[in-house]
N, C-alpha and C. Protein backbone atom coordinates (compact mmCIF):
# COMPACT_ATOMS: atom_id res chain seq x y z
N UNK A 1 0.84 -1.17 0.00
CA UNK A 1 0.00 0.00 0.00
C UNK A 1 0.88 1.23 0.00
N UNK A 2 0.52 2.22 -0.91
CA UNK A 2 1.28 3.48 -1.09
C UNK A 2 0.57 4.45 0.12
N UNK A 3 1.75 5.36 0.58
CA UNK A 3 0.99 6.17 1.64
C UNK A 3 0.68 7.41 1.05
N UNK A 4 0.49 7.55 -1.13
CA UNK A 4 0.54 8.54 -1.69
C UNK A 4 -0.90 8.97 -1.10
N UNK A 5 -1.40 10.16 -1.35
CA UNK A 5 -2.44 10.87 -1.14
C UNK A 5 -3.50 10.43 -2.80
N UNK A 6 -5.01 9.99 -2.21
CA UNK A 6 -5.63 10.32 -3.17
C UNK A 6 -5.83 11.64 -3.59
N UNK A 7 -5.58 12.15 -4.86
CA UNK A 7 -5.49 13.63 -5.49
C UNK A 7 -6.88 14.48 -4.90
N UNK A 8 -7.80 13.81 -4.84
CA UNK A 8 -9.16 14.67 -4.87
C UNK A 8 -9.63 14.68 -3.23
N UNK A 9 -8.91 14.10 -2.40
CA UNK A 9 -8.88 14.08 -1.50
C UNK A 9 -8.00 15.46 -0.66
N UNK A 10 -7.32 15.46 -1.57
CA UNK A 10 -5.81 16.94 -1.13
C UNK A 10 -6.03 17.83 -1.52
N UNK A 11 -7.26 17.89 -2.29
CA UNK A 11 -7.43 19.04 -2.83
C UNK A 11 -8.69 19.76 -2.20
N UNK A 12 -9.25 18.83 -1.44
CA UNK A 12 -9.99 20.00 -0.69
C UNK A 12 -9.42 20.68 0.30
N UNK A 13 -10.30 22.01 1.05
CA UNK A 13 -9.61 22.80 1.42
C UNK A 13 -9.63 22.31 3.22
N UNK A 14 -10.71 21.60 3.71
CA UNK A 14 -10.56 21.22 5.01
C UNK A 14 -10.55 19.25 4.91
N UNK A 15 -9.97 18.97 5.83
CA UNK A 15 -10.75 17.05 6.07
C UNK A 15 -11.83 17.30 6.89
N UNK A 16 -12.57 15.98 6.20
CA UNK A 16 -13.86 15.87 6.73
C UNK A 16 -14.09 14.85 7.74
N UNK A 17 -15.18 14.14 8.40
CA UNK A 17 -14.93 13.36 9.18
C UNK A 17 -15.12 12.36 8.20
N UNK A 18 -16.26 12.09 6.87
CA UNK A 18 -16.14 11.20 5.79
C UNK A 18 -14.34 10.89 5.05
N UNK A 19 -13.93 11.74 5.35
CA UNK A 19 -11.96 11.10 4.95
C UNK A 19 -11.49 10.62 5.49
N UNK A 20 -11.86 11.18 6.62
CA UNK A 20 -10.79 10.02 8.02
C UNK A 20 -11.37 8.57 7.49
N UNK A 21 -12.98 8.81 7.93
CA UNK A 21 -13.50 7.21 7.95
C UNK A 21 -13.16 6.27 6.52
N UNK A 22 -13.11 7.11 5.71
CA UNK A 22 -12.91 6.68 4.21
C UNK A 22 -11.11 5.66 4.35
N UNK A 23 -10.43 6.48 5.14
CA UNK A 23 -9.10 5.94 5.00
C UNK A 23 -9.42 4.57 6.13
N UNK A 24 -9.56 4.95 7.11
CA UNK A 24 -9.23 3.92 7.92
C UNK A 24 -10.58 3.02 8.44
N UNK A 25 -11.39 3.10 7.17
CA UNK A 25 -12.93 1.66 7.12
C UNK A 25 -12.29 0.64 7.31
N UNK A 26 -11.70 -0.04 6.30
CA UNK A 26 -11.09 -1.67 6.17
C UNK A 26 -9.60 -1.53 6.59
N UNK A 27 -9.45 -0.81 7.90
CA UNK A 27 -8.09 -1.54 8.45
C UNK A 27 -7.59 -2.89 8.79
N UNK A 28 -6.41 -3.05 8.23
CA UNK A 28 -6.04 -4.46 8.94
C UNK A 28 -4.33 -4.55 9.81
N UNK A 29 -4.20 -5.04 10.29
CA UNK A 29 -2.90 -4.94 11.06
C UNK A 29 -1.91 -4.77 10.20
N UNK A 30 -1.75 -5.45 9.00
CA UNK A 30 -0.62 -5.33 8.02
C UNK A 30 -0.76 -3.83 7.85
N UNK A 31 -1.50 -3.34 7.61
CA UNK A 31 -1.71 -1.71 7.18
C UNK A 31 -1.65 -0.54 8.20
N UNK A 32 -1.97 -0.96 8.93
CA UNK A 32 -2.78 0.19 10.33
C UNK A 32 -1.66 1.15 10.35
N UNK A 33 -0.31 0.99 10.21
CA UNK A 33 0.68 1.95 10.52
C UNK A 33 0.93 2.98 9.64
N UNK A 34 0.92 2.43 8.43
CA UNK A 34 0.54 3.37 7.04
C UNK A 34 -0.62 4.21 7.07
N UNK A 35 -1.58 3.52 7.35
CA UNK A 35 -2.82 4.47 7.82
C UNK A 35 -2.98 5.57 8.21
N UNK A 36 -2.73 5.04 9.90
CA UNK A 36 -2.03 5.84 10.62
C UNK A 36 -1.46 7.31 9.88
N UNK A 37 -0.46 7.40 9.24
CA UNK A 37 0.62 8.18 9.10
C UNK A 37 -0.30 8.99 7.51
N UNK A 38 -1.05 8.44 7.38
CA UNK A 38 -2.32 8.85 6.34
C UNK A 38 -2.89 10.29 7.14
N UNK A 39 -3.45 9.41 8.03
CA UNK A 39 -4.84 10.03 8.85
C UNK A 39 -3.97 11.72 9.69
N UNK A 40 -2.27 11.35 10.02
CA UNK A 40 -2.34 12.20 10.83
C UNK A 40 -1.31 13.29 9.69
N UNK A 41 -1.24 13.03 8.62
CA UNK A 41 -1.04 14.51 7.46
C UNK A 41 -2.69 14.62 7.11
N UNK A 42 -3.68 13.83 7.31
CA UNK A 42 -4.35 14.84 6.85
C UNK A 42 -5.73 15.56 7.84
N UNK A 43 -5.04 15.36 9.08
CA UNK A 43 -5.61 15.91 9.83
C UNK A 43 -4.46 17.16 10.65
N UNK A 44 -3.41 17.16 10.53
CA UNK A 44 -2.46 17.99 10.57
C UNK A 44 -2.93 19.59 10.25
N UNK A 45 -3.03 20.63 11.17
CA UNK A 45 -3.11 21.82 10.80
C UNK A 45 -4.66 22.15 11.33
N UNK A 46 -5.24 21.17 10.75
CA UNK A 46 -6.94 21.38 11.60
C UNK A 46 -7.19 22.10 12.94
N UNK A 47 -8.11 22.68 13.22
CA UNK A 47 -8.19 22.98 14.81
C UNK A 47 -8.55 21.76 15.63
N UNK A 48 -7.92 22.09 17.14
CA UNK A 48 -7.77 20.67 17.60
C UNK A 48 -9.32 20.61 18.33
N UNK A 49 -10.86 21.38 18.21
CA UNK A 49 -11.93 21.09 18.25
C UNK A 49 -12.69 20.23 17.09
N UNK A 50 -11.88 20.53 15.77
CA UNK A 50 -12.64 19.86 14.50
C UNK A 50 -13.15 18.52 14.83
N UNK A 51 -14.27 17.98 14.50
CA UNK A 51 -15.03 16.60 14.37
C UNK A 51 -14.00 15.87 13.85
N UNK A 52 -13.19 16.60 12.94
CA UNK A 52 -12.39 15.45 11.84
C UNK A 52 -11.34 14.94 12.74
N UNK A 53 -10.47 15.88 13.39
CA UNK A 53 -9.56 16.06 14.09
C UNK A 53 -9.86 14.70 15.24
N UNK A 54 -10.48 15.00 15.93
CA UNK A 54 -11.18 14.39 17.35
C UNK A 54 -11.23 13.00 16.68
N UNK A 55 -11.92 12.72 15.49
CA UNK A 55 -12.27 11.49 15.48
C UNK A 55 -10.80 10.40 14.51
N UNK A 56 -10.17 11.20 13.87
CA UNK A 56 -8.24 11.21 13.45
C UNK A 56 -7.75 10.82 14.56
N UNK A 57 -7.51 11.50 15.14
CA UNK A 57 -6.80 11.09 16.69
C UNK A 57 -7.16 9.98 16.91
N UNK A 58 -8.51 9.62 17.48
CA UNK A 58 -9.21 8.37 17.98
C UNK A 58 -9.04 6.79 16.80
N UNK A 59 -8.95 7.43 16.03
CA UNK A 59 -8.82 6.61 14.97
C UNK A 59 -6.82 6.17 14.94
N UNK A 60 -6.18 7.09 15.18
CA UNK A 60 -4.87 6.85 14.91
C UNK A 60 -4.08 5.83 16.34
N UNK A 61 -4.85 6.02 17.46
CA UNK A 61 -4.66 5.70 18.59
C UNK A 61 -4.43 4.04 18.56
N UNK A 62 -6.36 3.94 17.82
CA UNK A 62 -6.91 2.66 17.49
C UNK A 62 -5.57 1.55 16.58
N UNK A 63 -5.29 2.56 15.39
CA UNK A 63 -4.47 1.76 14.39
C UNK A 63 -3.34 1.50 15.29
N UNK A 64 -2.42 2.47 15.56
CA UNK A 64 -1.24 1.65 16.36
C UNK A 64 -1.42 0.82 17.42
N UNK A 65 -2.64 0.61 17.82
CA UNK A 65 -2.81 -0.79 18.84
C UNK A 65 -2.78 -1.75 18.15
N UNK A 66 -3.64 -1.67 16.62
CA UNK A 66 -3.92 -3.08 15.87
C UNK A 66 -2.90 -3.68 15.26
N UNK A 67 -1.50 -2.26 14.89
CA UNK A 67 -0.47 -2.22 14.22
C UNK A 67 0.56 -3.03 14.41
N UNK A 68 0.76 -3.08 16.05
CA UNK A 68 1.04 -3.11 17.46
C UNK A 68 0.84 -5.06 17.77
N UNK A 69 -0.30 -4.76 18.44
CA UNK A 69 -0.59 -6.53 18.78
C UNK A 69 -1.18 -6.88 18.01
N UNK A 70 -1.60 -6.79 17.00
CA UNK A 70 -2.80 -7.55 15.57
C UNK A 70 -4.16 -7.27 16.55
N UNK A 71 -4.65 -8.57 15.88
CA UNK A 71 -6.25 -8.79 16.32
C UNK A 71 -6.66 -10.09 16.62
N UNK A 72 -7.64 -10.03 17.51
CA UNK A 72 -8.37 -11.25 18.05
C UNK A 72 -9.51 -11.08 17.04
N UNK A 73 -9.56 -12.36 16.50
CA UNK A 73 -10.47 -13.03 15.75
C UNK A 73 -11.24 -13.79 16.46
N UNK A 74 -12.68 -13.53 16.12
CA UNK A 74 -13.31 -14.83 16.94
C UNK A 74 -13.47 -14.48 18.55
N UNK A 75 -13.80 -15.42 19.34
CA UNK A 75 -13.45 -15.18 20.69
C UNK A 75 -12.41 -16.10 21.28
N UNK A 76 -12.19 -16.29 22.33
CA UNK A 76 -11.30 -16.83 23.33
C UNK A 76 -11.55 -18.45 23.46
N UNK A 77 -10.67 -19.30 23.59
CA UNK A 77 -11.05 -20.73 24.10
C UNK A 77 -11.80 -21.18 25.11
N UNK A 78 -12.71 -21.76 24.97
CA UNK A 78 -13.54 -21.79 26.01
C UNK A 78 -13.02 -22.60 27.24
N UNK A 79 -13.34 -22.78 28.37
CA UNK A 79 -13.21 -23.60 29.64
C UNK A 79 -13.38 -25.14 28.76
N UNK A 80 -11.60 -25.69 29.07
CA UNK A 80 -11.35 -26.93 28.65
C UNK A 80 -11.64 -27.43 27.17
N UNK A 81 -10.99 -26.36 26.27
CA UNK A 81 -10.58 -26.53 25.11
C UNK A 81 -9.43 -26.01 25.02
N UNK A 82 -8.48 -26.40 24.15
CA UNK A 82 -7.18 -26.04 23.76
C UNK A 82 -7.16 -25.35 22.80
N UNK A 83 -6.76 -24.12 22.25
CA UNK A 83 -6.75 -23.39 20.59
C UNK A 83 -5.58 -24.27 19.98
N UNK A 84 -6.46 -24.41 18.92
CA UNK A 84 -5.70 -24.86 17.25
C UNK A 84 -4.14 -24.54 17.69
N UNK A 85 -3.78 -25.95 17.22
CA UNK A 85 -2.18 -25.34 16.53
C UNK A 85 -1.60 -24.60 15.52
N UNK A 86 -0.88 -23.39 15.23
CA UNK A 86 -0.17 -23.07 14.79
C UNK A 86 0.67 -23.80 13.57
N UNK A 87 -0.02 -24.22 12.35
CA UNK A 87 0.29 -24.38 11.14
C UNK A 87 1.97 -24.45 10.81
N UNK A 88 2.53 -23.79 11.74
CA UNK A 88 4.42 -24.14 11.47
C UNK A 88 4.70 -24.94 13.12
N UNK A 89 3.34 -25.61 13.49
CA UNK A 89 3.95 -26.52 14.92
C UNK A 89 3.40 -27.94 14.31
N UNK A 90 2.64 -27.65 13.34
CA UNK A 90 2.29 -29.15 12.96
C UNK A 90 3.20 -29.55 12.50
N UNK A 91 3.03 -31.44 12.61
CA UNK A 91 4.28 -32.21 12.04
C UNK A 91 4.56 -32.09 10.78
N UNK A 92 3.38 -32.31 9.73
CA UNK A 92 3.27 -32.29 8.58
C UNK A 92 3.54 -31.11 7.50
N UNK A 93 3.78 -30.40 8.48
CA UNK A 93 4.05 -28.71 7.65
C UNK A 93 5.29 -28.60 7.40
């Protein structure tokens, strides 16, 4: 993923809170850091009351956690189950 700027995006004159969300909808851990570094040039310069701003921040916080430790998929093992092995612990792999 390029961290270039979409053109029509830079060319308006404020960010909206629809850009933030636009960039960082389908985050995934491989990405979140790039994102990240998206969200905070183009929330850069804003007043630090803006909707866009407030919800950039919150959003950038979010990505370097996911960036950070990934994600839980699913939920947790239940009482007296073991989680799946790890695909490079099997014998056969």
């Amino acid at each position: 993923m390029s961290e270039a700027e979409n053109p029509t995006r830079s060319s308006t004159p404020q960010a909206s809170v629809t850009d933030v969300r636009e960039l960082c909808g389908a985050s995934t851990p491989h990405f979140a850091l790039q994102i990240r570094n998206r969200i905070a040039r183009l929330i850069d310069g804003l007043p630090s009351d803006s909707p866009a701003r407030l919800l950039g921040e919150q959003e950038m916080r979010r990505l370097k956690t996911l960036g950070i430790d990934g994600e839980q998929r699913g939920h947790r093992a239940e009482a007296g189950m073991s989680p799946l092995a790890s695909v490079n612990d099997r014998p056969d792999a």
